[in-house]
C-alpha atoms as a PDB file:
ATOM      1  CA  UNK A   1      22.610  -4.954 -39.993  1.00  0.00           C
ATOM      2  CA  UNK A   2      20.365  -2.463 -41.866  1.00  0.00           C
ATOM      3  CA  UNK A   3      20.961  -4.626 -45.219  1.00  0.00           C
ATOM      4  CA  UNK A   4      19.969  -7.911 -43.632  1.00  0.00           C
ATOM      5  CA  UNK A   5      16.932  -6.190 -42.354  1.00  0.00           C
ATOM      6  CA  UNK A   6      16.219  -5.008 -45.713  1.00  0.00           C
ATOM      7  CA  UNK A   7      16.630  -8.329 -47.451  1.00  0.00           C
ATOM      8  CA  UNK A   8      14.621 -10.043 -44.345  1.00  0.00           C
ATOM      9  CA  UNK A   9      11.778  -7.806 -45.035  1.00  0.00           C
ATOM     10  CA  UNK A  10      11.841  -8.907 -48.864  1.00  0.00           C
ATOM     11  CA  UNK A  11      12.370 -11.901 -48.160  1.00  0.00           C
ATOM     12  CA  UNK A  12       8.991 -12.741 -46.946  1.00  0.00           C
ATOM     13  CA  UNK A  13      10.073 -15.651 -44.581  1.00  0.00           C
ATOM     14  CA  UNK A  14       8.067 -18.630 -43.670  1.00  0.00           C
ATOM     15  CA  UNK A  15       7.998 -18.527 -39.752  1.00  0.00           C
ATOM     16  CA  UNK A  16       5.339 -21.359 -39.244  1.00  0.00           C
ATOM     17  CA  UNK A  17       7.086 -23.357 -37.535  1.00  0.00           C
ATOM     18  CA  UNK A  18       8.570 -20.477 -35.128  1.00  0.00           C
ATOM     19  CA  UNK A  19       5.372 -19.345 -34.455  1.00  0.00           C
ATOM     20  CA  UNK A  20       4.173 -22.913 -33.470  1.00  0.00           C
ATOM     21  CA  UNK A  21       6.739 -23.396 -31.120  1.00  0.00           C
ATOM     22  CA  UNK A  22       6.067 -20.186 -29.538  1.00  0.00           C
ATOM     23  CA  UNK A  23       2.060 -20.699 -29.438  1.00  0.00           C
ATOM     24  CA  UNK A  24       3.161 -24.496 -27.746  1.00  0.00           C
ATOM     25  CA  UNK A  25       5.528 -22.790 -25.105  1.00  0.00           C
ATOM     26  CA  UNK A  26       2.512 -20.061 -23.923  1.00  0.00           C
ATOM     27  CA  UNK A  27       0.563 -23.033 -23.504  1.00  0.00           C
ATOM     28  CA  UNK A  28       2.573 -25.292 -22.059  1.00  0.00           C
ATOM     29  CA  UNK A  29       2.923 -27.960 -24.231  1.00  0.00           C
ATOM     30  CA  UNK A  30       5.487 -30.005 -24.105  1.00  0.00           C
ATOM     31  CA  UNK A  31       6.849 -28.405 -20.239  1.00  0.00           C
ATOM     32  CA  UNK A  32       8.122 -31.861 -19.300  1.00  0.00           C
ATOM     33  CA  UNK A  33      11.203 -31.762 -21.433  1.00  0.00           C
ATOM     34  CA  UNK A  34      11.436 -28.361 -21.150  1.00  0.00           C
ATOM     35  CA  UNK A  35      11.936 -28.293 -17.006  1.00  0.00           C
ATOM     36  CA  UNK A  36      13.726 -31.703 -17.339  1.00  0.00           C
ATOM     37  CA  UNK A  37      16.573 -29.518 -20.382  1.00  0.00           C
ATOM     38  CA  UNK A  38      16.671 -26.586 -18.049  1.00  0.00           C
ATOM     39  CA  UNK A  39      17.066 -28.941 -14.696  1.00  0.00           C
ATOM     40  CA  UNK A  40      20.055 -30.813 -16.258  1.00  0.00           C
ATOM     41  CA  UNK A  41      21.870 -27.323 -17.863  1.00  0.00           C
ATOM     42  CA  UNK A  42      21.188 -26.450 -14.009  1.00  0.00           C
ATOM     43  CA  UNK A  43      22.643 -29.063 -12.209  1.00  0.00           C
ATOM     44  CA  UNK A  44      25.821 -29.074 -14.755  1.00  0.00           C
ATOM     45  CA  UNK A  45      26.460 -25.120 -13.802  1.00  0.00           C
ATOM     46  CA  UNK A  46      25.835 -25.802 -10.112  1.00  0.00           C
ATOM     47  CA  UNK A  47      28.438 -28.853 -10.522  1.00  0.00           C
ATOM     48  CA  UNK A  48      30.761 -26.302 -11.833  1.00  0.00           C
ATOM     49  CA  UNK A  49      30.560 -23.840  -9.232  1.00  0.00           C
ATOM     50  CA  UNK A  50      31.609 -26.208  -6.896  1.00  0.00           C
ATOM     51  CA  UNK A  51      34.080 -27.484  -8.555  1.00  0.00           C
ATOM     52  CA  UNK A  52      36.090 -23.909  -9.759  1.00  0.00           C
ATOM     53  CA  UNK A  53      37.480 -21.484  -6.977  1.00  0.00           C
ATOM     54  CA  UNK A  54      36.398 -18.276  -7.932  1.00  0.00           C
ATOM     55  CA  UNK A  55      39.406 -17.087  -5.908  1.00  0.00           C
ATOM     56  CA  UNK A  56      41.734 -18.718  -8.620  1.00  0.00           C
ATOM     57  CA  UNK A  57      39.617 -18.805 -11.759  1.00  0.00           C
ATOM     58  CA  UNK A  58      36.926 -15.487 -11.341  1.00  0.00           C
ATOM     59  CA  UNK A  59      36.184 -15.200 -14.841  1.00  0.00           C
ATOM     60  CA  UNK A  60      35.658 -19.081 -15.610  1.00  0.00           C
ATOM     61  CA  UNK A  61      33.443 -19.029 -12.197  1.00  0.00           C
ATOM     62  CA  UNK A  62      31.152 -15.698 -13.349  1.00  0.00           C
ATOM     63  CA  UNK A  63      30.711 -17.492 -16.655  1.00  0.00           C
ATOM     64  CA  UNK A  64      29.722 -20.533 -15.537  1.00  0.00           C
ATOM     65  CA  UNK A  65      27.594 -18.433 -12.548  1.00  0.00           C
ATOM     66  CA  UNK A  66      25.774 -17.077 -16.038  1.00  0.00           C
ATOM     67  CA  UNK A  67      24.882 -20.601 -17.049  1.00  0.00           C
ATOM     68  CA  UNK A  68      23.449 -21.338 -13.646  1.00  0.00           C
ATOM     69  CA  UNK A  69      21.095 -17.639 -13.395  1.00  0.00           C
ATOM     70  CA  UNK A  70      19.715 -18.495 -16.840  1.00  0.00           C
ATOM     71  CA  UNK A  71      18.777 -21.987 -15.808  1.00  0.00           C
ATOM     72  CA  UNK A  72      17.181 -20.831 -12.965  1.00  0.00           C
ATOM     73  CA  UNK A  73      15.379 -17.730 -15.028  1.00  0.00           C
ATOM     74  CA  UNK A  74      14.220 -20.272 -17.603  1.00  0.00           C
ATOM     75  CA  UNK A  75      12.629 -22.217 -14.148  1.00  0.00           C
ATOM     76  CA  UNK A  76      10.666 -19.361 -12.965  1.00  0.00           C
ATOM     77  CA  UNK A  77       9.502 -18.386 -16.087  1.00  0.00           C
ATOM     78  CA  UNK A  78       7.486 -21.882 -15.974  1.00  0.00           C
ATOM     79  CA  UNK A  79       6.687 -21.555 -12.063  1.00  0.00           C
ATOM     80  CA  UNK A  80       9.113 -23.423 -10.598  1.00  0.00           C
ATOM     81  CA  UNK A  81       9.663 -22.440  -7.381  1.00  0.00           C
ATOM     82  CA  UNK A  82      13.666 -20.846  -7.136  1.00  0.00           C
ATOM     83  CA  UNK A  83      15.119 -18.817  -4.241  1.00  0.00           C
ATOM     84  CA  UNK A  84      15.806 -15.280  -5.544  1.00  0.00           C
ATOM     85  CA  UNK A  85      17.486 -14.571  -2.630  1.00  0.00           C
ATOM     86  CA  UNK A  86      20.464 -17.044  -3.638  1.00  0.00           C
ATOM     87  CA  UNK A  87      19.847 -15.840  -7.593  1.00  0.00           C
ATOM     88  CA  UNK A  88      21.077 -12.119  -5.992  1.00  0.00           C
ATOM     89  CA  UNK A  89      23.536 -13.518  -3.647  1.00  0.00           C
ATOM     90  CA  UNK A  90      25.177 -15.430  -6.853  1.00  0.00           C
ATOM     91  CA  UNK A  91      24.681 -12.993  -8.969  1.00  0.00           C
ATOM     92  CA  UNK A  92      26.846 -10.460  -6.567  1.00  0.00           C
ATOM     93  CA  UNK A  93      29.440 -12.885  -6.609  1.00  0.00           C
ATOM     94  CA  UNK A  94      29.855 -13.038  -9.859  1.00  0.00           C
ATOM     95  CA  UNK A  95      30.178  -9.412 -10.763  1.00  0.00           C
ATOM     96  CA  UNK A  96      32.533  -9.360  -8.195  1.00  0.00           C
ATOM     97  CA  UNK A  97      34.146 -11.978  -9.894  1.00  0.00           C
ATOM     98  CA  UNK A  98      33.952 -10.462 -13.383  1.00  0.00           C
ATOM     99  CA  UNK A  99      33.084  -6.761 -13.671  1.00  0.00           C
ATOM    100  CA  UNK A 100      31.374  -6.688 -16.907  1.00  0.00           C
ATOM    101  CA  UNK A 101      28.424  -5.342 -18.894  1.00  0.00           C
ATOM    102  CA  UNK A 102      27.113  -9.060 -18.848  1.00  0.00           C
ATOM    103  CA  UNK A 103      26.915 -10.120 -15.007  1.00  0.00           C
ATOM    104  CA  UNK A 104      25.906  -6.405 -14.429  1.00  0.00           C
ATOM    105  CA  UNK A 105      22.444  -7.295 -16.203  1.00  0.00           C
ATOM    106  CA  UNK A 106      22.572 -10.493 -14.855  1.00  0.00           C
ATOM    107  CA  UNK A 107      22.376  -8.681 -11.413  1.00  0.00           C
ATOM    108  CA  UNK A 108      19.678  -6.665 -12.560  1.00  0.00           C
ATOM    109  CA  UNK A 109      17.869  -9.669 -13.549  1.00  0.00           C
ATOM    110  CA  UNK A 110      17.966 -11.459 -10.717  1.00  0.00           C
ATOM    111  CA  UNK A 111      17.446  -8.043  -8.484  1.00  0.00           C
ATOM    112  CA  UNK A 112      14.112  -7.228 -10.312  1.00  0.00           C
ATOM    113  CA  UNK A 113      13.005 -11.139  -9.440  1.00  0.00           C
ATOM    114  CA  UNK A 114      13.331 -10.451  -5.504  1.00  0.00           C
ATOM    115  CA  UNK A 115      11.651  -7.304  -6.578  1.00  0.00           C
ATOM    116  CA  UNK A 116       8.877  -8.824  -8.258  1.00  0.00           C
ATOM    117  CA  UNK A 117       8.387 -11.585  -5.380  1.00  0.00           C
ATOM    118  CA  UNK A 118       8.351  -8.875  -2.464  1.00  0.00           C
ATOM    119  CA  UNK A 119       5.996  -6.610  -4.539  1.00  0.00           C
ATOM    120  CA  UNK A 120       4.158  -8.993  -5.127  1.00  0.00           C
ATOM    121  CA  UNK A 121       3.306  -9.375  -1.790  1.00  0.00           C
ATOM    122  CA  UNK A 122       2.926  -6.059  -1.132  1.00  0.00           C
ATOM    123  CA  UNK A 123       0.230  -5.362  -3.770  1.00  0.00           C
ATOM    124  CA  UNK A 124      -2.516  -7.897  -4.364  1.00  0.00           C
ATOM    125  CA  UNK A 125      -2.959  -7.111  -8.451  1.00  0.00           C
ATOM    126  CA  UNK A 126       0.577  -7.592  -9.030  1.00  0.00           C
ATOM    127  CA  UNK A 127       0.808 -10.807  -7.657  1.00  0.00           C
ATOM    128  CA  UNK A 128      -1.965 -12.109 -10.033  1.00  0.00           C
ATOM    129  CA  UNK A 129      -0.097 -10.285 -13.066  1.00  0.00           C
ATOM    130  CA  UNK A 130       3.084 -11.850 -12.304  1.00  0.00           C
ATOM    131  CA  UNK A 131       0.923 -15.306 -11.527  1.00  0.00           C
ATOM    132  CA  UNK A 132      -0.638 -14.743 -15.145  1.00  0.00           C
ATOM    133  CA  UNK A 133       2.572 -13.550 -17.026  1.00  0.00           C
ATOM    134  CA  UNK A 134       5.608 -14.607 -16.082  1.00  0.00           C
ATOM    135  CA  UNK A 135       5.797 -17.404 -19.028  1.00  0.00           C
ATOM    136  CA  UNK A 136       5.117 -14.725 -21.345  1.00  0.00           C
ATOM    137  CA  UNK A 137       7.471 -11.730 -20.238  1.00  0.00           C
ATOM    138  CA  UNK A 138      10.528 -11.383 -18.543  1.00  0.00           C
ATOM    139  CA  UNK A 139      10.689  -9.978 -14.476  1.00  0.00           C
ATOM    140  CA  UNK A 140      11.927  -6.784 -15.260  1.00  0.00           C
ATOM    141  CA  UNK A 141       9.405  -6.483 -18.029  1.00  0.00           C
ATOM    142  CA  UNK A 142       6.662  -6.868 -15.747  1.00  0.00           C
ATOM    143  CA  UNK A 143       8.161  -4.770 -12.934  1.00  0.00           C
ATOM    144  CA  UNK A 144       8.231  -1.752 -15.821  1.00  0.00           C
ATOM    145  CA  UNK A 145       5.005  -2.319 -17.180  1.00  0.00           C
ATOM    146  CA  UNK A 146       3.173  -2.162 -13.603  1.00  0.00           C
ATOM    147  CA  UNK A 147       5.704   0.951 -12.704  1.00  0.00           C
ATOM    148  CA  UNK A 148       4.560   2.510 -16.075  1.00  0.00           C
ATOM    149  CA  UNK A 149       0.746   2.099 -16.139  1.00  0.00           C
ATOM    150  CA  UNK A 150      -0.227   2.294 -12.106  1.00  0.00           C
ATOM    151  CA  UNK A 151       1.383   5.983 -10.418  1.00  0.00           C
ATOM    152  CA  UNK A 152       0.821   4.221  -6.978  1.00  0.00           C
ATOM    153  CA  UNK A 153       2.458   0.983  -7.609  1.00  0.00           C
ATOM    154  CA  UNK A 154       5.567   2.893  -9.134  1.00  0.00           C
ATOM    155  CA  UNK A 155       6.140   4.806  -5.945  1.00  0.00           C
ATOM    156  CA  UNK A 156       5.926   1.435  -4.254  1.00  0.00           C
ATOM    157  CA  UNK A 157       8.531  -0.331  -6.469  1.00  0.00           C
ATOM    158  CA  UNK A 158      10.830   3.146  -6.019  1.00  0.00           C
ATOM    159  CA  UNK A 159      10.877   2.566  -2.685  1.00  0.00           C
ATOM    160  CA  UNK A 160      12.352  -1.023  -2.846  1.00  0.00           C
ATOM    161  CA  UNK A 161      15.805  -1.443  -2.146  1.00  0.00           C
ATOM    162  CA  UNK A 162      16.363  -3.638  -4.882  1.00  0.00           C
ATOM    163  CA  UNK A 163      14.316  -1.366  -7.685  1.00  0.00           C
ATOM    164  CA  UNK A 164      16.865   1.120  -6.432  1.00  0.00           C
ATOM    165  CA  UNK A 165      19.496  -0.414  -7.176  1.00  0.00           C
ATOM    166  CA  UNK A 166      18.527  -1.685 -10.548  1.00  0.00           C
ATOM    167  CA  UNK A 167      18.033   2.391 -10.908  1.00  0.00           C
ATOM    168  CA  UNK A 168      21.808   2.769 -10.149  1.00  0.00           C
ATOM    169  CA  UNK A 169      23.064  -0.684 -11.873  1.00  0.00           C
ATOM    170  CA  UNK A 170      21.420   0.823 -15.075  1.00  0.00           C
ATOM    171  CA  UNK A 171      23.091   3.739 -14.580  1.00  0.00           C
ATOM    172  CA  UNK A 172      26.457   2.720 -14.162  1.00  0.00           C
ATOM    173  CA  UNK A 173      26.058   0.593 -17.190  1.00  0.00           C
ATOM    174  CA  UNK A 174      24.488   3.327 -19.598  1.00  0.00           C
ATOM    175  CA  UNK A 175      27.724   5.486 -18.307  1.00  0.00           C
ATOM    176  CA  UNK A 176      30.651   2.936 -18.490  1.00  0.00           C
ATOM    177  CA  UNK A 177      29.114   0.733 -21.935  1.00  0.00           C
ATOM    178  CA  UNK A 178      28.293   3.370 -24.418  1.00  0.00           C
ATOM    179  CA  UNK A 179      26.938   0.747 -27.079  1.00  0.00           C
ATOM    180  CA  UNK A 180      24.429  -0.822 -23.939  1.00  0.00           C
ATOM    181  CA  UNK A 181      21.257   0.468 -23.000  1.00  0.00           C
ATOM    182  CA  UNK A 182      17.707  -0.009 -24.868  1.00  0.00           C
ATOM    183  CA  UNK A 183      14.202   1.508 -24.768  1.00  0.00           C
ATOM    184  CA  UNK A 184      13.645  -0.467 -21.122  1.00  0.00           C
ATOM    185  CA  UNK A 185      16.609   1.262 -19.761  1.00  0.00           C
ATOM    186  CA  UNK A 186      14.969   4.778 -21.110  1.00  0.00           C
ATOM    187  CA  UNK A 187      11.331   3.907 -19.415  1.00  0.00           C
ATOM    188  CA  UNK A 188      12.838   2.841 -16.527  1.00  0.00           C
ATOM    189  CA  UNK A 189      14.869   6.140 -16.410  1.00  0.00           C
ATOM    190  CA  UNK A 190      11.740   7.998 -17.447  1.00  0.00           C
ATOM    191  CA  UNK A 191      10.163   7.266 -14.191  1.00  0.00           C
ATOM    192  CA  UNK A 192      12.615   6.947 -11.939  1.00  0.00           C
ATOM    193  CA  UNK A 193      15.716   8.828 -13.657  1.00  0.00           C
ATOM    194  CA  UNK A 194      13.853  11.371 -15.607  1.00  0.00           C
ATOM    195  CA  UNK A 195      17.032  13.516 -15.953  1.00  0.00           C
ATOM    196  CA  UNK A 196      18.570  10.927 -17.796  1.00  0.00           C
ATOM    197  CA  UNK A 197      16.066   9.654 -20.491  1.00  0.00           C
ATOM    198  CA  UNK A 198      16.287  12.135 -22.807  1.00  0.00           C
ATOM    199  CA  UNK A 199      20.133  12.104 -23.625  1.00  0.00           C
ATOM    200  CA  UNK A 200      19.565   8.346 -23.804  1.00  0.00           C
ATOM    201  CA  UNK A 201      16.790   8.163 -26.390  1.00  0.00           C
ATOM    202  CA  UNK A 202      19.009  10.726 -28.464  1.00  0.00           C
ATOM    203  CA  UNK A 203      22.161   8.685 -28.270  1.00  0.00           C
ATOM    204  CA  UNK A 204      19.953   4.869 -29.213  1.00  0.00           C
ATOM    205  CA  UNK A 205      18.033   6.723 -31.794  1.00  0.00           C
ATOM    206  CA  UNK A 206      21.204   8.292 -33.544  1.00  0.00           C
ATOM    207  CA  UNK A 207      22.005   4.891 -34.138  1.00  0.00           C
ATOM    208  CA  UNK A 208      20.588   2.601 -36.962  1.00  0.00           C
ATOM    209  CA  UNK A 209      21.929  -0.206 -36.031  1.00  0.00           C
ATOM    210  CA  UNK A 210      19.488   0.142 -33.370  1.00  0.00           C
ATOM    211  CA  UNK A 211      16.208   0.524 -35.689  1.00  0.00           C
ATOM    212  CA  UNK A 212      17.489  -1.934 -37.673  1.00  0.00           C
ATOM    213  CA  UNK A 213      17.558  -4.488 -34.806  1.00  0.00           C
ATOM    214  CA  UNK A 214      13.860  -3.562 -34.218  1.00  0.00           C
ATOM    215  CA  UNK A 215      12.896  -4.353 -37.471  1.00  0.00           C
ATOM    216  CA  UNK A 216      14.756  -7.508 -37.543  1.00  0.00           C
ATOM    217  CA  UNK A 217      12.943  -8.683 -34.364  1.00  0.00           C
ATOM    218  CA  UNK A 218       9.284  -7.483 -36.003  1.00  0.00           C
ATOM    219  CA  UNK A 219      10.376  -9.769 -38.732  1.00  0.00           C
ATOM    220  CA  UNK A 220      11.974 -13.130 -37.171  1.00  0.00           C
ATOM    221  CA  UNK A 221      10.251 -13.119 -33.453  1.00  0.00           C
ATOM    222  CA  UNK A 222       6.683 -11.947 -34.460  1.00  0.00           C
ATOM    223  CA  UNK A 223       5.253 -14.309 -31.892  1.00  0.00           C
ATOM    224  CA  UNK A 224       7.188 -13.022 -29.031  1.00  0.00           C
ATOM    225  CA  UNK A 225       5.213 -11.364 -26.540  1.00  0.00           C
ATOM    226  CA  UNK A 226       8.632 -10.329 -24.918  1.00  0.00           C
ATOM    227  CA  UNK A 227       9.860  -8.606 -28.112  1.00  0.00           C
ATOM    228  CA  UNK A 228       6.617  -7.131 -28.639  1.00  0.00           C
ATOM    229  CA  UNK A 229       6.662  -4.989 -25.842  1.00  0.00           C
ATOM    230  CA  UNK A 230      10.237  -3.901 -26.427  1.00  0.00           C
ATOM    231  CA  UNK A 231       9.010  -2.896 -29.593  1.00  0.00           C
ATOM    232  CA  UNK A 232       6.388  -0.826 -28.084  1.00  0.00           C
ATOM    233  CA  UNK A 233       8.833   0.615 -25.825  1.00  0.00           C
ATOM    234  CA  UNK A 234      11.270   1.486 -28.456  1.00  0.00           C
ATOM    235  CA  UNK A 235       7.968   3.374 -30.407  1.00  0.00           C
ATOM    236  CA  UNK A 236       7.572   5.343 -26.969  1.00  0.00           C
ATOM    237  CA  UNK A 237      11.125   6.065 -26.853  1.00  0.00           C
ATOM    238  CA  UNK A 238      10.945   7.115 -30.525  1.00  0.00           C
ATOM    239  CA  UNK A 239       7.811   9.282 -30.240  1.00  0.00           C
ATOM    240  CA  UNK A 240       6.227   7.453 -33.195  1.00  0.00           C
ATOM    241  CA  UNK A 241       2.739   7.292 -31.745  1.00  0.00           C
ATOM    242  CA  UNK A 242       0.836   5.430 -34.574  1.00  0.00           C
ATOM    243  CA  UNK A 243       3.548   2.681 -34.192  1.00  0.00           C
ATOM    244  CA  UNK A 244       2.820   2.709 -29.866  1.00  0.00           C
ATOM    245  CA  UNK A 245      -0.433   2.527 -30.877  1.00  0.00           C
ATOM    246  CA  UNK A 246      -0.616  -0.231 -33.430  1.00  0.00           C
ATOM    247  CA  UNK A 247       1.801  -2.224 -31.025  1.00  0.00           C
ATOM    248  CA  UNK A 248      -0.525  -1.417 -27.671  1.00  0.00           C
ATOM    249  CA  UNK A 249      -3.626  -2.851 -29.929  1.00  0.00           C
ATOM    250  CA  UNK A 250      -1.609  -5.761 -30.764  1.00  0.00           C
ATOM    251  CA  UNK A 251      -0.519  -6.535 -27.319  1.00  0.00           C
ATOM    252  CA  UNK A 252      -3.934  -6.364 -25.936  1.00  0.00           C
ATOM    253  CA  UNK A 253      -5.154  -8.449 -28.284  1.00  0.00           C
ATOM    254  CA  UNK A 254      -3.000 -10.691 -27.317  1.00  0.00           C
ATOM    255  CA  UNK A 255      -4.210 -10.407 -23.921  1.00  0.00           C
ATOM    256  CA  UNK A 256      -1.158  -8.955 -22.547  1.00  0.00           C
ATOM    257  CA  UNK A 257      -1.144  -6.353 -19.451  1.00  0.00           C
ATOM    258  CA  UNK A 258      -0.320  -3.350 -21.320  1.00  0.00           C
ATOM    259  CA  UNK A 259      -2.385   0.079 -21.166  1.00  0.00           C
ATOM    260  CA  UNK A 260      -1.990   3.525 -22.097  1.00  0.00           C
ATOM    261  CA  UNK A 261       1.503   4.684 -20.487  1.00  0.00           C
ATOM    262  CA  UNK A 262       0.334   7.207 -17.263  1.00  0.00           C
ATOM    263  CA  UNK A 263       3.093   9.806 -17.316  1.00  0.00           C
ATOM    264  CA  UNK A 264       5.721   9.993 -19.747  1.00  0.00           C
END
């Protein structure tokens, strides 16, 4: 991985048309056939649940259970209305279904929706930043970003049952998947695991296939906003404060919601 990321930054890669697509998705251009793609993948999952027992085939249910919590991610992400309550309750099932590394995070996905939605009601400004941001970042990304940047909002979100046991999901997945775990896992554990961020951020940063993956995103998802704040995680993680600082300018000029981290 480190040589491809050397030849891809030699390479100096023509991402026009990446970029385009990217600039037409923030904007909404062409959401018709986007909601109609993710509608169809959604009704073919939900046709599948129904049709496999997950008492006789539990791994062929939990994978198709995966199809259906994308479909409905990639929904919400363009504000159609889903029921996050029936994401978790799937989402539960499947795990239970299939203990793995994947419908673990899928739980946490769905878990830090329900957060975001009860939050949301709960605190005025974070409704309008998950109103205004939702296509552009992912729930949990959100849910971090407000945790890292307002002290009283992250006692709030602590408090939630679901936050907490994202906290403990994150945990268990960090202790039982030695190669998982990324620079949201260490924020989130800086505030509300501190204990356990530091032998984290030792253990990703002794390993280069992890910088190299970085790099590899700077270079082939430039227009991500997503990426661009796990980048800017990763430079808090890896105490490289003129890269956290060249990444925070770029995000805000962007017009993303990111400010200066207020207790790390």
């Amino acid at each position: 991985m480190i040589a491809m990321a050397d030849r891809a930054q030699r390479a100096n890669l023509d991402l026009g048309d990446h970029r385009q697509i990217w600039a037409d998705y923030l904007a909404g251009v062409g959401d018709e056939s986007r909601l109609a793609s993710a509608r169809a993948v959604l009704q073919r999952h939900e046709a599948q649940l129904e049709a496999i027992s997950v008492d006789t085939q539990p791994l062929t249910w939990s994978v198709a259970a995966g199809g259906w919590i994308d479909a409905q991610m990639r929904l919400a992400k363009v504000g159609e209305p889903i029921d996050p309550d029936r994401l978790v309750h799937v989402a539960r099932k499947a795990r239970a279904a299939n203990d793995s590394s994947a419908s673990l995070w899928n739980l946490v996905v769905a878990l830090s929706l329900r957060a975001n939605r009860d939050l949301a009601v709960s605190d005025a400004s974070y409704a309008q930043l998950v109103r205004d941001y939702s296509r552009a970042l992912d729930p949990e990304t959100l849910l971090l970003l407000q945790m890292d940047r307002n002290p009283d909002f992250r006692s709030l979100a602590l408090e939630h049952r679901d936050v907490q046991e994202m906290l403990t999901l994150m945990i268990e997945r960090t202790e039982r998947y030695s190669q998982r775990g990324g620079a949201w896992t260490w924020l989130l554990f800086q505030h509300g695991a501190p204990e356990r961020a530091d032998a984290l951020a030792e253990r990703l940063l002794a390993r280069p296939a992890v910088q190299a993956s970085h790099r590899l995103q700077a270079i082939f998802h430039d227009s991500s906003p997503e990426l661009l704040i796990q980048r800017y995680f990763y430079a808090l993680m890896s105490d490289d404060d003129e890269q956290a600082q060249a990444l925070l300018a770029e995000a805000r000029s962007r017009g993303l919601p990111v400010t200066e981290p207020t207790a790390l």
